[in-house]
Protein backbone atom coordinates (compact mmCIF):
# COMPACT_ATOMS: atom_id res chain seq x y z
CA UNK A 1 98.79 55.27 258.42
CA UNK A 2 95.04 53.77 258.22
CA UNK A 3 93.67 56.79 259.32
CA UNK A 4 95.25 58.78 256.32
CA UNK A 5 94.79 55.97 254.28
CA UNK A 6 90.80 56.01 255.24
CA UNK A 7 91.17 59.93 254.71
CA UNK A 8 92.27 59.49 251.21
CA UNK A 9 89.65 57.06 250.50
CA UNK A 10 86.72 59.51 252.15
CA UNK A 11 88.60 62.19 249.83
CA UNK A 12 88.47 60.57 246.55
CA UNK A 13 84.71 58.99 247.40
CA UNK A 14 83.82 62.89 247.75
CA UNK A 15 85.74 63.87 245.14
CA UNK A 16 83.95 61.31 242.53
CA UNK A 17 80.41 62.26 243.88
CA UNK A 18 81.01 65.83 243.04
CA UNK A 19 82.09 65.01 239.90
CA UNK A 20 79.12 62.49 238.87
CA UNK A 21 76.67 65.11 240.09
CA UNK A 22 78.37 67.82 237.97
CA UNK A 23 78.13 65.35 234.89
CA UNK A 24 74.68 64.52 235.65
CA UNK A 25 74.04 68.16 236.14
CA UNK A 26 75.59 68.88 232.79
CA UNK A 27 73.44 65.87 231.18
CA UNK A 28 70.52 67.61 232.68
CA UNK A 29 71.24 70.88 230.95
CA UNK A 30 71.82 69.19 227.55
CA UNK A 31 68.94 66.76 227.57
CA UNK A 32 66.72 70.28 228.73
CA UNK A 33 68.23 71.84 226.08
CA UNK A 34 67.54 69.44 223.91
CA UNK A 35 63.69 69.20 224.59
CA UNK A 36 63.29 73.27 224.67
CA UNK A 37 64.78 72.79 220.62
CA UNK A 38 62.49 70.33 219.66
CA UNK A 39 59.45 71.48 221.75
CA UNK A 40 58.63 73.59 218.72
CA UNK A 41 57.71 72.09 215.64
CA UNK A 42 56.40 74.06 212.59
CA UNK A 43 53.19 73.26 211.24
CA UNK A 44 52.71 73.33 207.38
CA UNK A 45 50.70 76.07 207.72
CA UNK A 46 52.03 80.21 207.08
CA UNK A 47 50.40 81.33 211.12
CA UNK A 48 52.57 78.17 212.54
CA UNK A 49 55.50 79.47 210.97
CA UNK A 50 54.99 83.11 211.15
CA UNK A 51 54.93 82.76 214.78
CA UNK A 52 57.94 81.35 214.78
CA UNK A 53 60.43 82.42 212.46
CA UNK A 54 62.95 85.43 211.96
CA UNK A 55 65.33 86.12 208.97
CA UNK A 56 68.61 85.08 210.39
CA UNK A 57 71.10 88.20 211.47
CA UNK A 58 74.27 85.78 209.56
CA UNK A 59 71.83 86.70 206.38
CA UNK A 60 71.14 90.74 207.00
CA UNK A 61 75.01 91.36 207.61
CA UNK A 62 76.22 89.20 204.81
CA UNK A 63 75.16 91.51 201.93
CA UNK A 64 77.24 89.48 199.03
CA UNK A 65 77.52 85.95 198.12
CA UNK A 66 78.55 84.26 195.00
CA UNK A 67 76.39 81.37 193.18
CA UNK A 68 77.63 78.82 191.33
CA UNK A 69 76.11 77.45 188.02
CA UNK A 70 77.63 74.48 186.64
CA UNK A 71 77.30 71.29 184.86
CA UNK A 72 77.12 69.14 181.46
CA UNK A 73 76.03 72.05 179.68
CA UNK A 74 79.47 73.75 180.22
CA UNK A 75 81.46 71.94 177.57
CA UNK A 76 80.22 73.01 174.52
CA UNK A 77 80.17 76.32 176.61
CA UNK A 78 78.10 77.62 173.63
CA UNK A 79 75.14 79.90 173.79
CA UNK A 80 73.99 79.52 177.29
CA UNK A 81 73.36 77.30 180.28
CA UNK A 82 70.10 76.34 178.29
CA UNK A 83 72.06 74.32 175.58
CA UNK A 84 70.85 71.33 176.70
CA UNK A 85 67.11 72.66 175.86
CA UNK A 86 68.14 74.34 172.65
CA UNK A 87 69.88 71.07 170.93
CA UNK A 88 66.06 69.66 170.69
CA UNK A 89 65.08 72.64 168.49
CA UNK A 90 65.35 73.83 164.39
CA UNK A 91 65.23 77.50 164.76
CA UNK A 92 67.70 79.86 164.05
CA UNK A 93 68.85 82.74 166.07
CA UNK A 94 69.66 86.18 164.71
CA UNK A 95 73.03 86.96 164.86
CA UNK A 96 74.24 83.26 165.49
CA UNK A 97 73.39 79.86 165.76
CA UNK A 98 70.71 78.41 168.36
CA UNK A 99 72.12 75.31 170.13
CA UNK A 100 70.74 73.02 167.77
CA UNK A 101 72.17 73.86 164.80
CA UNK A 102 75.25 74.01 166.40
CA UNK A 103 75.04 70.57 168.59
CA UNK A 104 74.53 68.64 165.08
CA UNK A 105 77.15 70.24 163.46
CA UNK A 106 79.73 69.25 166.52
CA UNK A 107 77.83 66.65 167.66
CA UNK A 108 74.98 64.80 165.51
CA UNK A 109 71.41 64.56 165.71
CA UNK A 110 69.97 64.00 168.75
CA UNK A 111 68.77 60.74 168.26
CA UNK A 112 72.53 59.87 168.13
CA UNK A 113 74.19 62.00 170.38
CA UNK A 114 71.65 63.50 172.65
CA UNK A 115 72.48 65.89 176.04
CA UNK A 116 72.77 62.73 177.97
CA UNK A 117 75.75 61.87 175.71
CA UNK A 118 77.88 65.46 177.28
CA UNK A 119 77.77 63.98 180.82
CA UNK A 120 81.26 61.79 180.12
CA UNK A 121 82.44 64.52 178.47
CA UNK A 122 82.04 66.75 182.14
CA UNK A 123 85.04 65.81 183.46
CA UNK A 124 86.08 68.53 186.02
CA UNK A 125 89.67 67.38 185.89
CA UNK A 126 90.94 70.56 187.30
CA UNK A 127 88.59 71.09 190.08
CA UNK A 128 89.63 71.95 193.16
CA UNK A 129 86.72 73.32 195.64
CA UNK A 130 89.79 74.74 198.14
CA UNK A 131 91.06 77.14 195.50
CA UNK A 132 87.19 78.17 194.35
CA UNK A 133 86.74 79.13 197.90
CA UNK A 134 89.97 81.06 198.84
CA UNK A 135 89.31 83.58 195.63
CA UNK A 136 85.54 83.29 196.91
CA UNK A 137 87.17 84.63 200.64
CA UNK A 138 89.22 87.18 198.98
CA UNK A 139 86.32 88.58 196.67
CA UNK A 140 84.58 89.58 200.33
CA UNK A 141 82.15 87.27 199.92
CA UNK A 142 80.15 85.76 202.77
CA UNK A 143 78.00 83.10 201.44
CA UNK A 144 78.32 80.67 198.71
CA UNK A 145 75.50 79.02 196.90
CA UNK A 146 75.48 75.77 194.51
CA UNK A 147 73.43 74.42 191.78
CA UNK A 148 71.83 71.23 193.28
CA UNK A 149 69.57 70.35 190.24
CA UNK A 150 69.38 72.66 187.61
CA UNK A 151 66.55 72.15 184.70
CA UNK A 152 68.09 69.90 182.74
CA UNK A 153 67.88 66.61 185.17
CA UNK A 154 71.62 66.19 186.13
CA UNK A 155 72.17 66.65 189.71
CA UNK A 156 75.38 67.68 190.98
CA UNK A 157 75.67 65.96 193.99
CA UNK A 158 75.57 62.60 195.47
CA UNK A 159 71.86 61.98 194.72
CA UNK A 160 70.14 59.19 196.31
CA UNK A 161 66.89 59.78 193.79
CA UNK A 162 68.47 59.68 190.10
CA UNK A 163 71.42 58.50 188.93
CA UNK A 164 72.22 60.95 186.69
CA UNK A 165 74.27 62.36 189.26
CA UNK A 166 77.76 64.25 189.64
CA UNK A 167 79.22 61.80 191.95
CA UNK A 168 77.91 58.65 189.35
CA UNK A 169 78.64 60.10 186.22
CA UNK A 170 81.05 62.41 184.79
CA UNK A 171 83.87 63.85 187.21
CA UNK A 172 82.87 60.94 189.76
CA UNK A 173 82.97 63.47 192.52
CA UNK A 174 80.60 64.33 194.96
CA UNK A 175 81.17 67.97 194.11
CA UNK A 176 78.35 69.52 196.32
CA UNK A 177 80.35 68.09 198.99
CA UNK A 178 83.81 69.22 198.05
CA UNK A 179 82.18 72.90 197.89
CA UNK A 180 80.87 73.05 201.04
CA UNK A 181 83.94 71.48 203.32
CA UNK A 182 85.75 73.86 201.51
CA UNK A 183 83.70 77.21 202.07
CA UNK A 184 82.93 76.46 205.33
CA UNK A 185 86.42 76.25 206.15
CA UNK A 186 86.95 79.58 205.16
CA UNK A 187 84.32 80.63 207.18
CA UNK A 188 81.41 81.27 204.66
CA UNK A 189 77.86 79.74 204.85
CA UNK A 190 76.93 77.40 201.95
CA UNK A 191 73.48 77.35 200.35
CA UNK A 192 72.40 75.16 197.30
CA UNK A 193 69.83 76.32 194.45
CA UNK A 194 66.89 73.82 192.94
CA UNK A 195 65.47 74.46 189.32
CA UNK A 196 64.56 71.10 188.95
CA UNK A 197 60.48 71.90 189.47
CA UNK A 198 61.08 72.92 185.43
CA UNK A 199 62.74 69.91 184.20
CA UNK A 200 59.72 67.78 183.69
CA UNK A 201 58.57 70.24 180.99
CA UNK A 202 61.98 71.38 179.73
CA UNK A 203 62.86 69.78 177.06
CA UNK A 204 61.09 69.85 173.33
CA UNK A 205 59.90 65.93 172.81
CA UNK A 206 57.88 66.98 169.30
CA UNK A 207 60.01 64.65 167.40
CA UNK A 208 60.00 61.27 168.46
CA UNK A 209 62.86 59.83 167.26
CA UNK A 210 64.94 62.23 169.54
CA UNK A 211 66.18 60.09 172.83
CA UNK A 212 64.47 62.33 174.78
CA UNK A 213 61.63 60.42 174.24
CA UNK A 214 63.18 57.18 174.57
CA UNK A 215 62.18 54.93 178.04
CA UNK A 216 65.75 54.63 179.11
CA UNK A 217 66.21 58.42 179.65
CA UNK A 218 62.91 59.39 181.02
CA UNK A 219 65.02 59.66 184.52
CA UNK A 220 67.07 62.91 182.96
CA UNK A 221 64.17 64.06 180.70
CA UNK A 222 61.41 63.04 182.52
CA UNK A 223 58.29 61.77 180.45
CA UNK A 224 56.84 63.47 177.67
CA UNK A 225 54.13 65.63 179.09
CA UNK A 226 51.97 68.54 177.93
CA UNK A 227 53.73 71.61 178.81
CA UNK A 228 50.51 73.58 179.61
CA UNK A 229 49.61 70.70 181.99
CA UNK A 230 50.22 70.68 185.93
CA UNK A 231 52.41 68.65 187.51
CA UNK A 232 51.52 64.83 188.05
CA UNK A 233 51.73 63.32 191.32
CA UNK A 234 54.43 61.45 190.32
CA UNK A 235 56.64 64.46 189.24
CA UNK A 236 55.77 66.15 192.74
CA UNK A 237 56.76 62.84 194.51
CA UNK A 238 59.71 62.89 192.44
CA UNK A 239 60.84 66.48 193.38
CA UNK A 240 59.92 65.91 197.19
CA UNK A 241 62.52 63.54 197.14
CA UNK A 242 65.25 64.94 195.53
CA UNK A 243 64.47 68.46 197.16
CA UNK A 244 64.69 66.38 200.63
CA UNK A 245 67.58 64.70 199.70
CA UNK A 246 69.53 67.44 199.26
CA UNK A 247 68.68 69.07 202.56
CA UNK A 248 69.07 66.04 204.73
CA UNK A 249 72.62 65.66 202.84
CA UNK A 250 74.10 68.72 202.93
CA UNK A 251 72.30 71.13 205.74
CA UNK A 252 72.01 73.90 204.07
CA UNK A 253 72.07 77.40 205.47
CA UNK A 254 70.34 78.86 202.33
CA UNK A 255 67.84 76.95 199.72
CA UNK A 256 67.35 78.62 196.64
CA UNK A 257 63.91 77.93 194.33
CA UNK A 258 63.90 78.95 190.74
CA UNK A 259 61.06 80.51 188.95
CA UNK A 260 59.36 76.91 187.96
CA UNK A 261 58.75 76.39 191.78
CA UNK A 262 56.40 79.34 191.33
CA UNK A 263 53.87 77.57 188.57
CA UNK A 264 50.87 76.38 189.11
CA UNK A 265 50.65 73.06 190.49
CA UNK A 266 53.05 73.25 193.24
CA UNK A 267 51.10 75.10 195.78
CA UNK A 268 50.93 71.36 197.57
CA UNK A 269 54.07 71.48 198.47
CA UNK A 270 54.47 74.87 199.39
CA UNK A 271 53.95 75.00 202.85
CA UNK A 272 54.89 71.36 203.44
CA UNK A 273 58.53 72.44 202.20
CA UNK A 274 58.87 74.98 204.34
CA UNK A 275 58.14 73.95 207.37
CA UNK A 276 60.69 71.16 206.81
CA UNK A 277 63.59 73.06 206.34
CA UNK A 278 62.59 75.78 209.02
CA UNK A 279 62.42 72.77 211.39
CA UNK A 280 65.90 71.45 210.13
CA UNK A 281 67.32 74.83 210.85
CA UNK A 282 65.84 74.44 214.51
CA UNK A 283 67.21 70.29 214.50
CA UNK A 284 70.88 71.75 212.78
CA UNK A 285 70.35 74.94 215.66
CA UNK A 286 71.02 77.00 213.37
CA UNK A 287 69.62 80.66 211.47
CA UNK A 288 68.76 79.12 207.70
CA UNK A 289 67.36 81.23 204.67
CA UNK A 290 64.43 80.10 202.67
CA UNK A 291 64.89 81.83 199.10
CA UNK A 292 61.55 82.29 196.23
CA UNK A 293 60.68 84.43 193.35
CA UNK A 294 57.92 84.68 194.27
CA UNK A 295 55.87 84.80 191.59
CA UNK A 296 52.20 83.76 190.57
CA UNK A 297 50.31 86.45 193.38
CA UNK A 298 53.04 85.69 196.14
CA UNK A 299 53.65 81.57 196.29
CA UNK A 300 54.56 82.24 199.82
CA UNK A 301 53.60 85.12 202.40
CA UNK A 302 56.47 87.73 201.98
CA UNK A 303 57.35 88.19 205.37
CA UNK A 304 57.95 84.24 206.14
CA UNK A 305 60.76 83.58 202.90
CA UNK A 306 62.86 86.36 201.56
CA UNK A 307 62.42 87.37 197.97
CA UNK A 308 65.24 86.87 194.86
CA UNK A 309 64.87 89.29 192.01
CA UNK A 310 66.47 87.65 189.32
CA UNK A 311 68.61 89.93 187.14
CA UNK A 312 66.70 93.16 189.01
CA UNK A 313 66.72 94.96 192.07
CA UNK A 314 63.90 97.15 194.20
CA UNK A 315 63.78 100.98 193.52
CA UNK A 316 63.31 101.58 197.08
CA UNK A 317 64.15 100.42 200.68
CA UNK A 318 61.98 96.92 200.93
CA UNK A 319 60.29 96.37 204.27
CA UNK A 320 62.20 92.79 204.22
CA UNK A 321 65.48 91.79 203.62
CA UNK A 322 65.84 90.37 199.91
CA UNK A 323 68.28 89.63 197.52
CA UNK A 324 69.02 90.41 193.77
CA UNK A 325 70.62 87.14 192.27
CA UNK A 326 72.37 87.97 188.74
CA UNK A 327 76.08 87.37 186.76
CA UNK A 328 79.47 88.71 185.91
CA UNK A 329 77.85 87.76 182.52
CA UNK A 330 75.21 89.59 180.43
CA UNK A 331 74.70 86.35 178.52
CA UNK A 332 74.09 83.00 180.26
CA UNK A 333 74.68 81.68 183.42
CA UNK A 334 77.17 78.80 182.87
CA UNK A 335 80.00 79.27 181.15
CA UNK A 336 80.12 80.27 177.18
CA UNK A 337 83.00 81.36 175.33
CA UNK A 338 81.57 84.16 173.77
CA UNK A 339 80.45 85.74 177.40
CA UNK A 340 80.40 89.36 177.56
CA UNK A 341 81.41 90.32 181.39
CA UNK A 342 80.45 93.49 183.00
CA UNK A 343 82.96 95.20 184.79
CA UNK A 344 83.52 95.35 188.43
CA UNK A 345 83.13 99.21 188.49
CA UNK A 346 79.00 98.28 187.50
CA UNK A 347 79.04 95.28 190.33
CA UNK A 348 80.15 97.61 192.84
CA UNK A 349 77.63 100.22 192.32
CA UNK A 350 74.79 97.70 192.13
CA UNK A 351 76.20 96.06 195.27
CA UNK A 352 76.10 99.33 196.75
CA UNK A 353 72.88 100.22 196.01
CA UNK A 354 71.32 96.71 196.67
CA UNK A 355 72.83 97.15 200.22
CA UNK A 356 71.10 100.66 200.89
CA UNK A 357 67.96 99.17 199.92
CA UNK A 358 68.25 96.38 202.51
CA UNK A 359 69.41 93.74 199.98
CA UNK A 360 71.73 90.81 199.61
CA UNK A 361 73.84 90.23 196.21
CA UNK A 362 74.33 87.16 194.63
CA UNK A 363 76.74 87.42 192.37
CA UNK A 364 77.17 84.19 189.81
CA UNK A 365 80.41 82.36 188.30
CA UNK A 366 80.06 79.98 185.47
CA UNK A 367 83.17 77.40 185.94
CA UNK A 368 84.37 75.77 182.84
CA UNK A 369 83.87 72.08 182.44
CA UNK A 370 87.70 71.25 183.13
CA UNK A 371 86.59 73.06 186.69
CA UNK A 372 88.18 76.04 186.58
CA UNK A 373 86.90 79.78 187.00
CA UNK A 374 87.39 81.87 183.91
CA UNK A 375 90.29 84.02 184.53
CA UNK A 376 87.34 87.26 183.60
CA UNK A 377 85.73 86.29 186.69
CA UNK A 378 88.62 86.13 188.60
CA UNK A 379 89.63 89.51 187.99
CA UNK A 380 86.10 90.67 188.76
CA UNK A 381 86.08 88.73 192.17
CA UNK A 382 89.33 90.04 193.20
CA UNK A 383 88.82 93.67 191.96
CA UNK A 384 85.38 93.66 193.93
CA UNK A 385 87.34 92.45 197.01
CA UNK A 386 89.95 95.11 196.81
CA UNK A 387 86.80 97.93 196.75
CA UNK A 388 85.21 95.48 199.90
CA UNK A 389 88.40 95.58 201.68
CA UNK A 390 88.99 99.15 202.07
CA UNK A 391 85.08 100.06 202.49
CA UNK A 392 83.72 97.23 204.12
CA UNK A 393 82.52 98.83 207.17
CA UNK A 394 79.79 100.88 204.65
CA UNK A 395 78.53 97.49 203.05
CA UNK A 396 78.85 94.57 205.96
CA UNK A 397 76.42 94.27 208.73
CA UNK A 398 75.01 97.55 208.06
CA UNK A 399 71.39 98.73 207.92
CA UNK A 400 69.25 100.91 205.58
CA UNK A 401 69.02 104.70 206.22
CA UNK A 402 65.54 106.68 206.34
CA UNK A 403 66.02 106.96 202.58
CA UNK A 404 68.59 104.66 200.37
CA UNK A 405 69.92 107.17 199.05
CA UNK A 406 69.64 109.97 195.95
CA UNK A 407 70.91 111.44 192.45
CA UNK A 408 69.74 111.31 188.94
CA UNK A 409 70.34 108.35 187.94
CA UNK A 410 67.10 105.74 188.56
CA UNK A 411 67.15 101.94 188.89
CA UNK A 412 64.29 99.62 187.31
CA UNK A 413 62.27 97.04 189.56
CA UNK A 414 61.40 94.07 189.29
CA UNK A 415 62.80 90.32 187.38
CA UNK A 416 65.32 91.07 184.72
CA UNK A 417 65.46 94.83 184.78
CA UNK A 418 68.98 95.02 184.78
CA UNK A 419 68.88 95.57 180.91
CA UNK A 420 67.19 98.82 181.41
CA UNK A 421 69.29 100.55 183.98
CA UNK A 422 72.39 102.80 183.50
CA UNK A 423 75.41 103.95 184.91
CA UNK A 424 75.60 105.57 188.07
CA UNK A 425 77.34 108.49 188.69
CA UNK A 426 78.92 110.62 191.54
CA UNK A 427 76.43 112.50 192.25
CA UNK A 428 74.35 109.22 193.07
CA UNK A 429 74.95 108.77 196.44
CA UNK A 430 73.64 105.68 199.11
CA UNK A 431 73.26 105.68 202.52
CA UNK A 432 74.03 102.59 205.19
CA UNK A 433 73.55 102.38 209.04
CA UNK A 434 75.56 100.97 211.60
CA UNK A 435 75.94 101.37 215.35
CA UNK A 436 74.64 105.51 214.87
CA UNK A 437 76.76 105.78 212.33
CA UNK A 438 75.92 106.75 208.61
CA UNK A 439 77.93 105.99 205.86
CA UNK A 440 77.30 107.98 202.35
CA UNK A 441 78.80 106.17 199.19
CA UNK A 442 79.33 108.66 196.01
CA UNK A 443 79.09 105.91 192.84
CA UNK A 444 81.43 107.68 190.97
CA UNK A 445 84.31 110.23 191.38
CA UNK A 446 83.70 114.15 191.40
CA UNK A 447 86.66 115.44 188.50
CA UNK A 448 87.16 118.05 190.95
CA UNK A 449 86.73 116.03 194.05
CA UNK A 450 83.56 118.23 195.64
CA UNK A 451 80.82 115.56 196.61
CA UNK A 452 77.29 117.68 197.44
CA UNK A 453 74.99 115.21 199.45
CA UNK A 454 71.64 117.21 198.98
CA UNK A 455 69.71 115.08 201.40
CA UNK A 456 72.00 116.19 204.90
CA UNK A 457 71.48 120.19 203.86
CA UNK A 458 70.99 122.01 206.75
CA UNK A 459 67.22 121.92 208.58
CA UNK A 460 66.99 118.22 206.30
CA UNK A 461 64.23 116.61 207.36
CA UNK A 462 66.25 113.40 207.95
CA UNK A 463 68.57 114.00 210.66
CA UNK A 464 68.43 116.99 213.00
CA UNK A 465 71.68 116.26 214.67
CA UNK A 466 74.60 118.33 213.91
CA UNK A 467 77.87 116.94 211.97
CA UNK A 468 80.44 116.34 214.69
CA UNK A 469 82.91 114.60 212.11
CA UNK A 470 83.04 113.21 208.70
CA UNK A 471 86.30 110.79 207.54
CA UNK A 472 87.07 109.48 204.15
CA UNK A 473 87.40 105.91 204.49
CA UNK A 474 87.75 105.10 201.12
CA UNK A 475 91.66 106.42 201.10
CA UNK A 476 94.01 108.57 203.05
CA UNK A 477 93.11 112.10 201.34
CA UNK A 478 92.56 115.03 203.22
CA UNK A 479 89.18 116.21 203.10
CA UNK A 480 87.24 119.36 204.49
CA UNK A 481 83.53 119.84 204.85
CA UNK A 482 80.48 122.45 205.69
CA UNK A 483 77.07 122.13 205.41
CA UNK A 484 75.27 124.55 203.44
CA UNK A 485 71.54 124.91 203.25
CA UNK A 486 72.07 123.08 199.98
CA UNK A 487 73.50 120.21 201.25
CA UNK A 488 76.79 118.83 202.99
CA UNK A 489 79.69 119.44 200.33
CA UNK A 490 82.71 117.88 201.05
CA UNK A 491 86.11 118.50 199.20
CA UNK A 492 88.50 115.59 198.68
CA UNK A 493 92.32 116.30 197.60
CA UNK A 494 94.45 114.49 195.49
CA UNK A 495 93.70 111.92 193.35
CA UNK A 496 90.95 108.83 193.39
CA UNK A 497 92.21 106.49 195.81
CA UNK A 498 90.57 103.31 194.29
CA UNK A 499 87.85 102.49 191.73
CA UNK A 500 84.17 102.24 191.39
CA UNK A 501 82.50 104.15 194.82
CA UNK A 502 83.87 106.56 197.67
CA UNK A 503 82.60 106.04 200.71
CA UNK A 504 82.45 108.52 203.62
CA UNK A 505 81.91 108.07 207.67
CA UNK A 506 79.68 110.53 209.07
CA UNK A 507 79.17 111.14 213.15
CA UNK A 508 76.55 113.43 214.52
CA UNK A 509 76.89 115.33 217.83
CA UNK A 510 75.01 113.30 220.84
């Protein structure tokens, strides 16, 4: 009996050695891992951090996100999200009102009832971030990005810097928050947009009885300062903190700068910014997205951020992935009541033909202030995920061709654009990669269902490869094909299967 007890006892002594070297083993590992993370630092300079970084795959196969624009200046939902500039201003607008004749009439004067006065009015009673995401989920989308601070001084999230803040003031909610437990959990990465580098020049201060030009409200209007003037040191401390605040907070995978970031002055803070975040993405182990017009002869190297065309796209395959940010509106960006939506059928084809390009879209929703999304943009989210759903492999983790595409009908370049460009039409066709694969998307339907897809004639100078098959994937009609020496004409029966864009799958012969 002592010998097997002793035997035990030799067993379990073993037994507990192995398994404290295995844990210190596995400490090992972690605390090695750990040090081969932080080993690398980025420098605030563009060779550290060129030698470094790479635009995160999560970001090249997301292709569509939605952004959110929201606060204070959604319940008068009148004119634009730029009421809260426009109440501190006489003029007249053809057509209409501006937002100052219309504030005073609703309102009063702004020495009475100034913006500030709208933030206990932004209740968000109906709010619910779960819901926002699941039609977010449905609409296809991948990533989701927030307004953090937008121009007009009000920051909606739980700011440690001002407290004119979302979770202070108004709903009381730390919306930013809510957003992001909520789109994560469906899966999506969450990204948050700054415009605040604007606000200390935003609004009008000519008339000093205004209370945008009293003391007490300097933290939402910031002091009066000549608009033509660079940014003080204050101002850029100011931002630095906020901006940091934000990132620290919430970990974004994305961080969105509006056009103000771009304007002189602010080249201090340039590099210093982004070699913070890029080494937060290596601390949170994770791919993040650094996002910048761009403007004022390139505010950052090209190939180190990726470039947002606001309202616009590229009229060719960029080198670097980018990403056209715009709205289901042709009016503002927050919600108005008067908004004129575009239709889903336009989305899609821009979508489309952002993708061939080797773009992202970012497609914007103006909530009202009760919280809820305007039952317009619904139907455009879930119409756009019914198109996504059935042709997703053309769009989704895809590549560019050797060309993006062809047809008549041309697309301007460049910030706000949009205005200028027209509908496409089925005979404007866009190519995507994936995996050897091409995909060609007609954006529009043929009346008599023959597609002609000039660029794969016979002897093209794209692809030498013969056609081994070509499948519809945009519905179940039968379709037949040949390839002609001018071009590959496929015939489609029946009706249109959906709306918008036909894609088809097209294998070549190994």
């Amino acid at each position: 009996m002592k010998k097997l007890l002793a035997l035990l006892i030799l067993v379990a002594l073993v037994f507990n050695s192995c398994t404290e070297k295995k844990e210190e083993q596995k400490e090992q590992k972690t605390e090695k891992k750990e040090k081969e993370k932080t080993a690398f630092r980025y420098q605030e300079n563009w060779e550290s951090i060129r030698s470094k970084y790479e635009i995160p795959e999560w970001f090249r196969d997301a292709k569509f996100g939605i952004f959110i624009n929201w606060g204070p200046y959604s319940v008068p939902a009148f004119s634009s999200e730029k009421y809260s500039k426009g109440i501190y201003s006489e003029k007249w607008q053809k057509g209409g009102m501006y937002p100052s004749i219309y504030h005073r009439i609703h309102y009063g004067e702004p020495e009475e009832f100034g913006y500030k006065d709208l933030v206990p009015l932004f209740k968000a009673e109906n709010f619910d971030a779960a819901s926002w995401a699941k039609l977010f989920k449905k609409a296809q989308a991948k990533y989701v990005v927030h307004v953090a601070d937008y121009h007009d001084g009000f920051a909606m999230y739980n700011a440690k810097h001002t407290r004119w803040n979302v979770a202070n003031m108004g709903p009381k909610i730390d919306v930013m928050r809510e957003v992001k437990n909520a789109v994560t959990a469906e899966g999506l990465k969450f990204g948050v947009s700054s415009h605040y580098a604007l606000n200390r020049v935003f609004y009008n201060k000519s008339n000093p009885d205004w209370d945008v030009n009293n003391p007490e409200y300097y933290d939402l209007y910031w002091k009066p300062e000549d608009p033509k003037s660079k940014p003080s040191q204050e101002f850029l401390d100011h931002w630095w903190d906020r901006t940091i605040d934000v990132i620290d907070q919430y970990e974004p995978d994305l961080l969105w700068f509006d056009f103000g970031f771009d304007k002189p002055g602010f080249e201090s803070v340039h590099k210093k910014i982004l070699a913070y975040y890029y080494n937060k993405g290596l601390d949170w182990d994770k791919g993040v997205v650094f996002q910048d017009k761009n403007m004022k002869n390139h505010s950052f190297p090209e190939d180190l951020i990726t470039l947002d065309i606001e309202r616009g796209r590229m009229d060719d395959i960029y080198k670097y992935p980018w990403q056209t940010d715009t709205s289901v509106g042709v009016i503002s960006w927050g919600y108005i009541n008067n908004e004129k939506y575009k239709t889903s059928d336009y989305l899609i084809d821009e979508l489309i033909d952002i993708v061939s390009k080797n773009g992202c879209l970012l497609l914007n929703v103006g909530p009202k202030a009760d919280g809820t999304i305007p039952d317009e943009a619904k139907t455009i989210l879930e119409e756009m995920g019914s198109w996504l759903t059935v042709n997703d492999e053309a769009i989704f983790n895809t590549r560019p061709w050797k060309i993006f595409g062809e047809g008549p009908t041309k697309v301007s370049k460049g910030h706000h654009s949009e205005k200028n460009n027209k509908e496409s039409g089925f005979e404007d066709i866009r190519f995507t990669t994936k995996d050897d694969i091409l995909y060609a998307t007609s954006l529009g339907w043929a009346d008599n269902g023959v597609f002609n897809i000039k660029s794969l004639a016979k002897g093209n100078e794209y692809e030498s490869r013969e056609i081994a098959s070509i499948q519809f994937i945009s519905g179940a009609n039968k379709i037949d094909w040949k390839q002609t020496e001018k071009g590959l004409q496929i015939n489609v029966e029946g009706k249109k299967p959906c709306e918008a864009a036909f894609s088809f799958k097209i294998e070549f012969k190994k």
